[in-house]
N, C-alpha and C. Protein backbone atom coordinates (compact mmCIF):
# COMPACT_ATOMS: atom_id res chain seq x y z
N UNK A 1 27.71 31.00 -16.06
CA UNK A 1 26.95 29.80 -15.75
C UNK A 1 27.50 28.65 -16.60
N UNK A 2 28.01 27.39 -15.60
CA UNK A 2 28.33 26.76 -16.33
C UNK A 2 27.57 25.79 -17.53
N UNK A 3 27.77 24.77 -18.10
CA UNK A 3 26.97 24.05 -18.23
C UNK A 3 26.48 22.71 -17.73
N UNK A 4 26.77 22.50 -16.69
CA UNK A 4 25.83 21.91 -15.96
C UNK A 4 24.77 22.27 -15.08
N UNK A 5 25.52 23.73 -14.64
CA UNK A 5 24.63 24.52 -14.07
C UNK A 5 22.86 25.12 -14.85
N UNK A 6 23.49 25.17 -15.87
CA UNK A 6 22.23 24.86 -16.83
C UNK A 6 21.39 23.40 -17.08
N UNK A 7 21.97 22.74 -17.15
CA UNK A 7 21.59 21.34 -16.73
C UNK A 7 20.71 21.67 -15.49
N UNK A 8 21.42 21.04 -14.88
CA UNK A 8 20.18 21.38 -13.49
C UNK A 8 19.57 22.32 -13.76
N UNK A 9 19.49 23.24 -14.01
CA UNK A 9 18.61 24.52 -14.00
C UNK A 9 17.19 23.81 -15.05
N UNK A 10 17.54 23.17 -15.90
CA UNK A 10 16.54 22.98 -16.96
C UNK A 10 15.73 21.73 -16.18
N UNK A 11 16.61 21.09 -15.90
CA UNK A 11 15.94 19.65 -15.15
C UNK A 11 15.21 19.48 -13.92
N UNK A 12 15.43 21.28 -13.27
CA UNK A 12 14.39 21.44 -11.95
C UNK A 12 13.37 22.16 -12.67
N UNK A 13 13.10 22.67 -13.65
CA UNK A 13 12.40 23.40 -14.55
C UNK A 13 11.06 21.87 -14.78
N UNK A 14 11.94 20.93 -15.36
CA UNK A 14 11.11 20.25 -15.64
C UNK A 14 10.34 19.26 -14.75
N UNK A 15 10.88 18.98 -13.32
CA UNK A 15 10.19 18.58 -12.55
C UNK A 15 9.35 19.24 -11.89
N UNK A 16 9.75 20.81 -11.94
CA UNK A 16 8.57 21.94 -11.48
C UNK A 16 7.31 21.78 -12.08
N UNK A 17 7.36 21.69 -13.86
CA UNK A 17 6.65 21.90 -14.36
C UNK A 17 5.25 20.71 -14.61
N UNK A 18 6.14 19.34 -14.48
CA UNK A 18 5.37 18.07 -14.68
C UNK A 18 4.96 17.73 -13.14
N UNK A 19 4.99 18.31 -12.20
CA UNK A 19 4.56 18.29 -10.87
C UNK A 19 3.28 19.17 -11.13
N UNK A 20 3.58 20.49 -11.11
CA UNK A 20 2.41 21.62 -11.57
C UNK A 20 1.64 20.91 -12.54
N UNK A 21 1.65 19.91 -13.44
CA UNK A 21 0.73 19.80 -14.07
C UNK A 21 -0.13 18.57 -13.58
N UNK A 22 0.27 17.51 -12.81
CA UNK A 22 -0.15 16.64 -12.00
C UNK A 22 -0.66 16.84 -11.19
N UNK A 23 -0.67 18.57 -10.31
CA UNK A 23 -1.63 19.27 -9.33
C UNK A 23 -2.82 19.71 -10.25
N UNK A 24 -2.62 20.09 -11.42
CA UNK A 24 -3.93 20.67 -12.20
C UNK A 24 -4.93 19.49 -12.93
N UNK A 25 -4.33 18.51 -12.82
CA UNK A 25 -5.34 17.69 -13.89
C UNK A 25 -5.46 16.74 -12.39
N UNK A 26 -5.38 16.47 -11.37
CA UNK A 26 -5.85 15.97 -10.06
C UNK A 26 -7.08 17.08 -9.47
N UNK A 27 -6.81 18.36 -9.66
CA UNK A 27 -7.62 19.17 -9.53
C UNK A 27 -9.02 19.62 -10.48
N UNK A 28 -8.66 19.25 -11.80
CA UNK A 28 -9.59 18.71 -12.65
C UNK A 28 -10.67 17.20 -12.66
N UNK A 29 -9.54 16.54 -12.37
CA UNK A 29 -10.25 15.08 -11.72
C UNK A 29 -11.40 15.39 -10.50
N UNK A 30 -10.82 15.64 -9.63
CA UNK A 30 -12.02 15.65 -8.59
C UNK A 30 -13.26 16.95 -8.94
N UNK A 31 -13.20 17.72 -9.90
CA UNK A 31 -14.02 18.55 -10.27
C UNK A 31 -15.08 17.69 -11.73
N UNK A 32 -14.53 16.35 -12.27
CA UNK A 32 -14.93 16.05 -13.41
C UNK A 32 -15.29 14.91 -13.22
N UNK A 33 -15.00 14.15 -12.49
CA UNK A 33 -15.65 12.72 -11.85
C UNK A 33 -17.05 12.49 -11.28
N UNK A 34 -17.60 11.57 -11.93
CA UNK A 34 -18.73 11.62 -11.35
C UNK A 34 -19.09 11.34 -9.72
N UNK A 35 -18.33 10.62 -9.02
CA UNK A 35 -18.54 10.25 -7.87
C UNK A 35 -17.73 10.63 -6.98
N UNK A 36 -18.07 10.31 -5.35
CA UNK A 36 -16.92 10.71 -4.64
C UNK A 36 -15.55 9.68 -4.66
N UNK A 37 -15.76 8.66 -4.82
CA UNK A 37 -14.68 7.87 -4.42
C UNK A 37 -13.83 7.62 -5.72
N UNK A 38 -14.20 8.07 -6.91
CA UNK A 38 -13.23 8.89 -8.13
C UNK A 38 -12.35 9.98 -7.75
N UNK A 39 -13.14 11.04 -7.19
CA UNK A 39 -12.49 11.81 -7.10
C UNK A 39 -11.55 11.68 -5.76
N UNK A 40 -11.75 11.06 -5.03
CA UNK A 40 -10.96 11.10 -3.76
C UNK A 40 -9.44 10.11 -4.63
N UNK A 41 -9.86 9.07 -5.64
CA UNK A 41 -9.10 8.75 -6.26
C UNK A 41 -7.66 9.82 -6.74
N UNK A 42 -8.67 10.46 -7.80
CA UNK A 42 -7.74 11.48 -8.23
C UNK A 42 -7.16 12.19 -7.57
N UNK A 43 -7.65 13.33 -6.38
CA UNK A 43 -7.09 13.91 -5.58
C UNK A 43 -5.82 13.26 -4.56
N UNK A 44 -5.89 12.05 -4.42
CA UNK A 44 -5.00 12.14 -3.79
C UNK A 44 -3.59 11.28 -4.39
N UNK A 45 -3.86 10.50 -5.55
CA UNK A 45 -2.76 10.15 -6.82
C UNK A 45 -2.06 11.29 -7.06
N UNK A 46 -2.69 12.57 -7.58
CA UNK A 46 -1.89 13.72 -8.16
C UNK A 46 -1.27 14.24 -7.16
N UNK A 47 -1.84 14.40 -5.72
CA UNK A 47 -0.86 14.96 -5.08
C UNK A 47 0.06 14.39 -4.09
N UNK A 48 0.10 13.14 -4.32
CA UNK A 48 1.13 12.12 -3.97
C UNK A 48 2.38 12.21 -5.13
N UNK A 49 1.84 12.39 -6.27
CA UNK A 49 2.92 12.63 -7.38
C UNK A 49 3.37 13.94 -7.50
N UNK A 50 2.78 14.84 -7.94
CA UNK A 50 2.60 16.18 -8.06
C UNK A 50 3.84 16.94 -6.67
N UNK A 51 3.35 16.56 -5.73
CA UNK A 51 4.39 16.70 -4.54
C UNK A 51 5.68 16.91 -4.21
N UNK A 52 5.60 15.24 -4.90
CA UNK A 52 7.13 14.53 -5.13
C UNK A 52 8.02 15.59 -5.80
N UNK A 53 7.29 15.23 -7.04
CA UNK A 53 7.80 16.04 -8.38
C UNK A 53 8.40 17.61 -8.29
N UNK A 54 7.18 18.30 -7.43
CA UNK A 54 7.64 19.60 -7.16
C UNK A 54 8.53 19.74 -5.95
N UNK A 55 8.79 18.95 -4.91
CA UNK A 55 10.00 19.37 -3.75
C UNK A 55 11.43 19.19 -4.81
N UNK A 56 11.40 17.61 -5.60
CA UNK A 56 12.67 17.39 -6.29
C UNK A 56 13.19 18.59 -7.68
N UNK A 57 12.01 19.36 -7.58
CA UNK A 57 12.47 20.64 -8.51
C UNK A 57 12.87 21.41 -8.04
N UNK A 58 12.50 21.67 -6.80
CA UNK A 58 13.13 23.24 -5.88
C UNK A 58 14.05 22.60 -5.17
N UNK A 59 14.57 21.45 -4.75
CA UNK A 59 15.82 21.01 -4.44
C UNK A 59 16.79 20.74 -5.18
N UNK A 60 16.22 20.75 -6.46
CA UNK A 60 17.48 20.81 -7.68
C UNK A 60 17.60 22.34 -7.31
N UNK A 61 16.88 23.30 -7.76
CA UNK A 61 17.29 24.77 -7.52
C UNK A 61 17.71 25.11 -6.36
N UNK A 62 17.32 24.82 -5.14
CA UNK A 62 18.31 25.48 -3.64
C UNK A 62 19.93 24.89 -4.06
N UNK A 63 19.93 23.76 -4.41
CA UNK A 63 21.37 22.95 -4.40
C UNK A 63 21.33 22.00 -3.13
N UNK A 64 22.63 22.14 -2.67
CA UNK A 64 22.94 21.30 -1.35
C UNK A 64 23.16 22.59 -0.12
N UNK A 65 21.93 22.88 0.09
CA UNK A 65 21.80 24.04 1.34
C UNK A 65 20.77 23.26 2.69
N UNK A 66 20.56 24.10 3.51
CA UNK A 66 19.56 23.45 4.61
C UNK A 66 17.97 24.02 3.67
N UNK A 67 17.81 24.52 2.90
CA UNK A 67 16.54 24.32 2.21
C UNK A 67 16.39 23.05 1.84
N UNK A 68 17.49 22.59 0.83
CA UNK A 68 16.95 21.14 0.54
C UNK A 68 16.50 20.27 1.92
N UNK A 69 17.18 20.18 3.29
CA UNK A 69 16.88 19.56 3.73
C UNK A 69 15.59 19.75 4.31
N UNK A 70 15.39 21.07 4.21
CA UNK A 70 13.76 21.05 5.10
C UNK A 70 13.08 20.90 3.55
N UNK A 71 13.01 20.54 1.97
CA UNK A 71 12.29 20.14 1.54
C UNK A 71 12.24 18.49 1.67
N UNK A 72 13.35 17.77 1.96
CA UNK A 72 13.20 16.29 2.40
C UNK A 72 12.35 16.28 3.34
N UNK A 73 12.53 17.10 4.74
CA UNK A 73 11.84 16.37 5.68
C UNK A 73 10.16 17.32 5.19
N UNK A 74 9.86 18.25 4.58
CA UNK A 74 8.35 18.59 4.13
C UNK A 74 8.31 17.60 3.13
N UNK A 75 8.57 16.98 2.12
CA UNK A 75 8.39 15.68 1.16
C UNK A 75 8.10 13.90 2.40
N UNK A 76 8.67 13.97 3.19
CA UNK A 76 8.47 12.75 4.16
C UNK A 76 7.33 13.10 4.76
N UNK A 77 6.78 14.29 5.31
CA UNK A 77 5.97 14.39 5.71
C UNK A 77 4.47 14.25 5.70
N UNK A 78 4.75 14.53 3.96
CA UNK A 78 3.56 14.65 3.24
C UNK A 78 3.62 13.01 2.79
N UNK A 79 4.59 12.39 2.51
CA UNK A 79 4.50 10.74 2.10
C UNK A 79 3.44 10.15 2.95
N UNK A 80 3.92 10.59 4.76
CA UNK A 80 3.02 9.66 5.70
C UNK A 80 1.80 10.23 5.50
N UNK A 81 1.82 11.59 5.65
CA UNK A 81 0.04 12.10 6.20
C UNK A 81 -0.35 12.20 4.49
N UNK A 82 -0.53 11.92 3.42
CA UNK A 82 -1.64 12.46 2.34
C UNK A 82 -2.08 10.92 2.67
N UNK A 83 -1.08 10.22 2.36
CA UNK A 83 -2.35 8.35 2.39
C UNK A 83 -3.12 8.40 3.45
N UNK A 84 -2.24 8.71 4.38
CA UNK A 84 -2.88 8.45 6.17
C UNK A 84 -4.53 9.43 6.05
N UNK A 85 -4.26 10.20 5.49
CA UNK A 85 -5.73 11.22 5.40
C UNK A 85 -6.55 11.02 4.09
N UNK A 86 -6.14 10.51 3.61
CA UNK A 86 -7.21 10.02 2.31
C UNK A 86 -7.33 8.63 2.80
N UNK A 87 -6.60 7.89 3.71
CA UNK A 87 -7.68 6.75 3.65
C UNK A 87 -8.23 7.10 5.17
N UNK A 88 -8.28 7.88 6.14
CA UNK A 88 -9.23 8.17 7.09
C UNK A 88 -10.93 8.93 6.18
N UNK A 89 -10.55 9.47 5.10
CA UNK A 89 -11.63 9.84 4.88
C UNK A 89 -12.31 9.52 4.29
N UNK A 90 -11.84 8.02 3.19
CA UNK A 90 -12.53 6.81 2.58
C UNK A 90 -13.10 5.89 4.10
N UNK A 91 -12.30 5.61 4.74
CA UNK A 91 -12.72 4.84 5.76
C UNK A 91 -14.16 5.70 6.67
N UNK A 92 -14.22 7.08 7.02
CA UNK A 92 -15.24 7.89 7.44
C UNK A 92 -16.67 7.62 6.58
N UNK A 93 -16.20 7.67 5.04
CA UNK A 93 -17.48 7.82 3.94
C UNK A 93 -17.86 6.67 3.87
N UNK A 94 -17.24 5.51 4.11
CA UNK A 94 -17.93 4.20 4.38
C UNK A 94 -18.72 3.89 5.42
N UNK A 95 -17.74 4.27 6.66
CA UNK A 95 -18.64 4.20 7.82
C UNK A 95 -19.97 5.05 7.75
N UNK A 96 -19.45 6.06 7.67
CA UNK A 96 -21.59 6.72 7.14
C UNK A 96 -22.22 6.24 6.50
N UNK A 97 -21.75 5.18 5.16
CA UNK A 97 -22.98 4.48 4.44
C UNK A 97 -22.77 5.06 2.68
N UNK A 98 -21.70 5.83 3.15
CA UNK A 98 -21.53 6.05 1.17
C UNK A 98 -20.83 4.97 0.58
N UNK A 99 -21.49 4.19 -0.23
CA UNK A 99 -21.19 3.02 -0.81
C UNK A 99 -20.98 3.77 -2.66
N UNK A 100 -19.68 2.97 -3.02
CA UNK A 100 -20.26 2.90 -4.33
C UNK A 100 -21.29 2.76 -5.37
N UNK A 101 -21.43 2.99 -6.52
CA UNK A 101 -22.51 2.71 -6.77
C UNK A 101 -22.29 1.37 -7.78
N UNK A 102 -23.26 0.58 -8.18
CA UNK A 102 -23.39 -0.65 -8.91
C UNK A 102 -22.27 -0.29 -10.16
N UNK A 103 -22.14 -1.38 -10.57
CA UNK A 103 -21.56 -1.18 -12.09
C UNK A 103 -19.40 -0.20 -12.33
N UNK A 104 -19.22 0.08 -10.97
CA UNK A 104 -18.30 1.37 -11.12
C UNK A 104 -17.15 0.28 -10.75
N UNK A 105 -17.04 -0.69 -10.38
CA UNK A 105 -16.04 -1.78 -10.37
C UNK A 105 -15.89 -1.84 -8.83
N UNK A 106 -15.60 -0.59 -7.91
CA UNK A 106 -15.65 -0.52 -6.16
C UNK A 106 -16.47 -0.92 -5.44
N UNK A 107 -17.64 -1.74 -5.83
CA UNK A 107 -18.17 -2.42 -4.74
C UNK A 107 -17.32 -3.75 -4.29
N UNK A 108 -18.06 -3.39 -3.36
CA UNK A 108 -17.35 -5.41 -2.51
C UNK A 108 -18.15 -6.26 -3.16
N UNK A 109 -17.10 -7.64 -3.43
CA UNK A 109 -17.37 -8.94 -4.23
C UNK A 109 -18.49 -9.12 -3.54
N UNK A 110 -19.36 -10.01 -4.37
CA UNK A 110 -20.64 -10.72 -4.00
C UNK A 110 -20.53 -11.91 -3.47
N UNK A 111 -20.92 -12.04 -2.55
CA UNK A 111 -20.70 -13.52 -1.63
C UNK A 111 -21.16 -14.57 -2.69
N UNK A 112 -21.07 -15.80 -3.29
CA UNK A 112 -21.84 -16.76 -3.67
C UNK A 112 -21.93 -17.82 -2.96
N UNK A 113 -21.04 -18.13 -2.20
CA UNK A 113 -21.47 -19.22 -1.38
C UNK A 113 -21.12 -19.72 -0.34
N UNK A 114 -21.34 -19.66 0.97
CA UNK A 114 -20.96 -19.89 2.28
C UNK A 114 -19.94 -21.15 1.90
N UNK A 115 -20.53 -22.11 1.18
CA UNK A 115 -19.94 -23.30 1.36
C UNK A 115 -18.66 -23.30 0.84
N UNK A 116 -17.37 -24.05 1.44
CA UNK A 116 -16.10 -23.87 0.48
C UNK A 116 -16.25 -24.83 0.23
N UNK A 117 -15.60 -25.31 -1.38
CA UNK A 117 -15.86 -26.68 -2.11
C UNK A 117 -14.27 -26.60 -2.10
N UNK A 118 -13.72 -27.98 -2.31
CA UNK A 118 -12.77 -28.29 -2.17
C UNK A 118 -12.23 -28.58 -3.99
N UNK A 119 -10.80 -28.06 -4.58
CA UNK A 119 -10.89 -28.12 -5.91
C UNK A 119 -11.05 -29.58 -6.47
N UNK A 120 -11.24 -29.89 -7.66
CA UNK A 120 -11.55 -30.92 -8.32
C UNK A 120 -10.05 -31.55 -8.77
N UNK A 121 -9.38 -32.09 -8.26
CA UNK A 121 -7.74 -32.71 -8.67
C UNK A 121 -7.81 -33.93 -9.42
N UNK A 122 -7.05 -33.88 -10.71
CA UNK A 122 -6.55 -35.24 -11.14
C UNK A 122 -5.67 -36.19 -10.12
N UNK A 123 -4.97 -35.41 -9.67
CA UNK A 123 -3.65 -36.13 -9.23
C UNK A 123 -3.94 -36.18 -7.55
N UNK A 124 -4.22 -37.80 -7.28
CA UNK A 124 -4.67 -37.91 -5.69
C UNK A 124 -3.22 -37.77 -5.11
N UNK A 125 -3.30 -37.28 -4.03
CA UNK A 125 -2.92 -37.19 -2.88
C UNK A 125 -2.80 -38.00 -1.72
N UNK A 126 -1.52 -38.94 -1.77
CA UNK A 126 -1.51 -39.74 -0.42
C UNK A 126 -1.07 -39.14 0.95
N UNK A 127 -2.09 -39.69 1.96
CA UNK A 127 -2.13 -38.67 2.95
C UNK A 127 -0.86 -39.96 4.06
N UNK A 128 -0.75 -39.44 4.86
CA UNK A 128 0.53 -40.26 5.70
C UNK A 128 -0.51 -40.40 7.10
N UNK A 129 -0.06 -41.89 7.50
CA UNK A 129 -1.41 -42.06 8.79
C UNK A 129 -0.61 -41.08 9.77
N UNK A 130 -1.76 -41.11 10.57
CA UNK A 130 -1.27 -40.41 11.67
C UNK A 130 -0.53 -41.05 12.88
N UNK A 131 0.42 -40.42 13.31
CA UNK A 131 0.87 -41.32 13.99
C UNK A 131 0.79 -40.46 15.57
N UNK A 132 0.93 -42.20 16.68
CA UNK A 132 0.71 -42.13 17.71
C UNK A 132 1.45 -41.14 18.63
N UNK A 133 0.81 -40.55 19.68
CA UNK A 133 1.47 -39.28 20.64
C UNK A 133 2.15 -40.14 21.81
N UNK A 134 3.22 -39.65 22.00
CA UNK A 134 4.00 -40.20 23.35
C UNK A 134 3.24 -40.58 24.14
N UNK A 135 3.57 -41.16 25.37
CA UNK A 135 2.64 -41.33 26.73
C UNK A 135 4.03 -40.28 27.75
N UNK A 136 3.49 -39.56 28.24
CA UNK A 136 4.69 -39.03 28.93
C UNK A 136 5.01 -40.10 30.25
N UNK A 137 6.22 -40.17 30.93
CA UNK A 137 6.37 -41.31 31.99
C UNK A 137 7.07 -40.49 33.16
N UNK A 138 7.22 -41.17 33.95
CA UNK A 138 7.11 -40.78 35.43
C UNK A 138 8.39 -39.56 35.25
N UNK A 139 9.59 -39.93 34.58
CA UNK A 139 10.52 -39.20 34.86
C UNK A 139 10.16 -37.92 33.52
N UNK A 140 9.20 -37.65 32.68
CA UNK A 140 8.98 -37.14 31.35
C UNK A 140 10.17 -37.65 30.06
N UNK A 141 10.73 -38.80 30.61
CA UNK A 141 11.10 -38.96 29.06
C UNK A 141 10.92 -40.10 28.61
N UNK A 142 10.75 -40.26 27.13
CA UNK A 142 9.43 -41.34 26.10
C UNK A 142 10.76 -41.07 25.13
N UNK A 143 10.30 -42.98 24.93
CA UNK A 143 11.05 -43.21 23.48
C UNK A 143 10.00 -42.52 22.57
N UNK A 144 10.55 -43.37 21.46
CA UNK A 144 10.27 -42.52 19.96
C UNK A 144 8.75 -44.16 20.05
N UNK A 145 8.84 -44.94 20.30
CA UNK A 145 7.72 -46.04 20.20
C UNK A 145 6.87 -46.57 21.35
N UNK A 146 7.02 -44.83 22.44
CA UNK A 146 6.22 -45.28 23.55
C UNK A 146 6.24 -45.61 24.72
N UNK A 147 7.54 -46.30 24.77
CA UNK A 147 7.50 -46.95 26.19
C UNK A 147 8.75 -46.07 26.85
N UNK A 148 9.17 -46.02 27.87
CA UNK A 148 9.86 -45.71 28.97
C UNK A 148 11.11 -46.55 28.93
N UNK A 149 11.86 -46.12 29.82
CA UNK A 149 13.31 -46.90 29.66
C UNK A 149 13.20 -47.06 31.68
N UNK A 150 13.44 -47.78 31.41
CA UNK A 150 13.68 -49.08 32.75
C UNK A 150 14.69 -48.79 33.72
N UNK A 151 14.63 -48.35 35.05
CA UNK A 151 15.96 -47.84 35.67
C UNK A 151 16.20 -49.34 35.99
N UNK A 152 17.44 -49.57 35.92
CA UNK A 152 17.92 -50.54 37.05
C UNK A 152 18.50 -51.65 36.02
């Protein structure tokens, strides 16, 4: 074994291992959180990372075989569907009425005031008049000041 071969060997070791541990403390999270939308937090951070971490360890170990490639396309797979399904099931727990609770930072802003106020500026702003719209003419074409051009 060479030594790079050890190299890699140590360096899929360690993405094995810091993946595996990003599945256990995501798995701790949603067991230690007080609420649901913590834990839906955690659960699906760790295994968005955790994931990653562990395909790029066992694709360091297959090498350059058709394993690695079916761990690319199982790593793409899981990219689209874990968000796509953690936010169908935040979007579900809302629609039923599970709201955050006060104080946890996830509620929606508090309206204060229908009215929009416009900001307070030192520095005025000159506005440019408005200027006049063509008249369109028999044949549709208008000078730049309105009037028509004259056959003949």
């Amino acid at each position: 074994m060479s030594a790079l071969d050890m190299f890699i060997e140590g360096l899929s070791w360690v993405f094995i291992v810091s993946g595996s541990f990003f599945a256990i403390v995501g798995a701790f999270g949603s067991l230690r959180f007080p609420d649901f939308w913590s834990r839906l937090h955690a659960a699906s951070i760790s295994e968005s990372a955790g994931v990653i971490l562990l395909l790029v360890g066992m694709a360091l170990q297959a090498g350059l075989t058709l394993i690695t490639v079916k761990l690319l396309i199982i790593g793409i797979f899981l990219f689209i569907t874990g968000p796509t399904a953690t936010h169908a099931v935040a979007n579900a727990a809302y629609v039923t009425g599970l709201r955050p609770k006060e104080g946890t930072g996830l509620e929606a802003p508090k309206e204060t005031s229908t009215k929009t106020e416009k900001p307070k500026s030192k520095v005025k702003v000159k506005s440019k008049p408005a200027t006049k719209r063509r008249k369109p003419s028999a044949n549709g074409k208008t000078r730049a000041n309105g009037t028509t051009r004259s056959k003949g």
